[in-house]
Protein backbone atom coordinates (compact mmCIF):
# COMPACT_ATOMS: atom_id res chain seq x y z
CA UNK A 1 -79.87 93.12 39.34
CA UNK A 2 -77.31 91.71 36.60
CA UNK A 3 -77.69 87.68 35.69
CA UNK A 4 -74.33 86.89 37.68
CA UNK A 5 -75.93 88.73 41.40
CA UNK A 6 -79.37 87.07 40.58
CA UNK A 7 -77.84 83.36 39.83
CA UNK A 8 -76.06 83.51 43.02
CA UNK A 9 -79.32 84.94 45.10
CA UNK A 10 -81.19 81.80 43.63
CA UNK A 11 -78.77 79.27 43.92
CA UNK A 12 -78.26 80.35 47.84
CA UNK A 13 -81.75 80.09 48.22
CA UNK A 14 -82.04 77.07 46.50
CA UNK A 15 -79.60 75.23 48.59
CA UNK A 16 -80.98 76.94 52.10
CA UNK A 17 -84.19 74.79 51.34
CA UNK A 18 -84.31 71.89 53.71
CA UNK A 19 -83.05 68.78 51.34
CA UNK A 20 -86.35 67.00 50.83
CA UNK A 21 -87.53 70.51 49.67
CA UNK A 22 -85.13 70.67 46.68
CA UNK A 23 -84.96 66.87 44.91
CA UNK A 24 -86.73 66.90 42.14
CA UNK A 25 -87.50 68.71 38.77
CA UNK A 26 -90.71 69.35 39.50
CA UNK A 27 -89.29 71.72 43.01
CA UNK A 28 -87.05 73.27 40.71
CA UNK A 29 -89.54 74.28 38.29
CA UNK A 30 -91.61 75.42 41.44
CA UNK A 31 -88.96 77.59 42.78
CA UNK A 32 -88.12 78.91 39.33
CA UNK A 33 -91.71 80.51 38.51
CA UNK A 34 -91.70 82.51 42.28
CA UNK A 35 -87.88 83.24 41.42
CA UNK A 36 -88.20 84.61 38.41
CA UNK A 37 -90.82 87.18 39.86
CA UNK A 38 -88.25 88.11 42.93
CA UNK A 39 -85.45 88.21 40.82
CA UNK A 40 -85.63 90.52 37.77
CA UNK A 41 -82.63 90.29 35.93
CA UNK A 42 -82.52 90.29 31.95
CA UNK A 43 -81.39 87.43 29.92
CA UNK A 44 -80.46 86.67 26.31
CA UNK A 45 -82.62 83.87 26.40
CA UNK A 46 -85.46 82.36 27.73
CA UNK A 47 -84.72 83.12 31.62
CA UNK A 48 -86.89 79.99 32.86
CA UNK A 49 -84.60 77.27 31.37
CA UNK A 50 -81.10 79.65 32.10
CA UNK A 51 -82.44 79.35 35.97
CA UNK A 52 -83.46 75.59 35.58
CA UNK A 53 -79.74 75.14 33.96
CA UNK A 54 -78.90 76.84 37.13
CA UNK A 55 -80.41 74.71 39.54
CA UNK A 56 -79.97 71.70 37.47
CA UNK A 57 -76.63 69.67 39.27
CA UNK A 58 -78.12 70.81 42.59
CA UNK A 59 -81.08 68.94 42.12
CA UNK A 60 -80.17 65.40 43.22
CA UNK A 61 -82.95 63.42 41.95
CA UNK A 62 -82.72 65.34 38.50
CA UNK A 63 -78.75 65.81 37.92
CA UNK A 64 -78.23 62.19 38.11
């Protein structure tokens, strides 16, 4: 899976989460750990803050 197919596979399933299920920092960093084991992609660096980066402005309670 290249970086490009697994950020959009994560940020679908991201936003398919029921609202309440994807507010804070603390879901996101959830959802990262289990993504990063169903999504193996390589990265030049380190993969959990790329995906949090990701996930980041749709995240309301954490983009601001």
């Amino acid at each position: 899976m290249t970086q490009s197919e697994a950020r959009e596979a994560m940020v679908s399933d991201w936003m398919a989460r029921l609202p309440q299920e994807r507010l804070t920092e603390h879901q996101a960093a959830i959802f990262t750990m289990k993504a990063m084991q169903r999504y193996p992609f390589s990265a030049d660096k380190d993969r959990y803050r790329l995906i949090m980066g990701w996930l980041k402005p749709h995240t309301p309670q954490w983009a601001g």
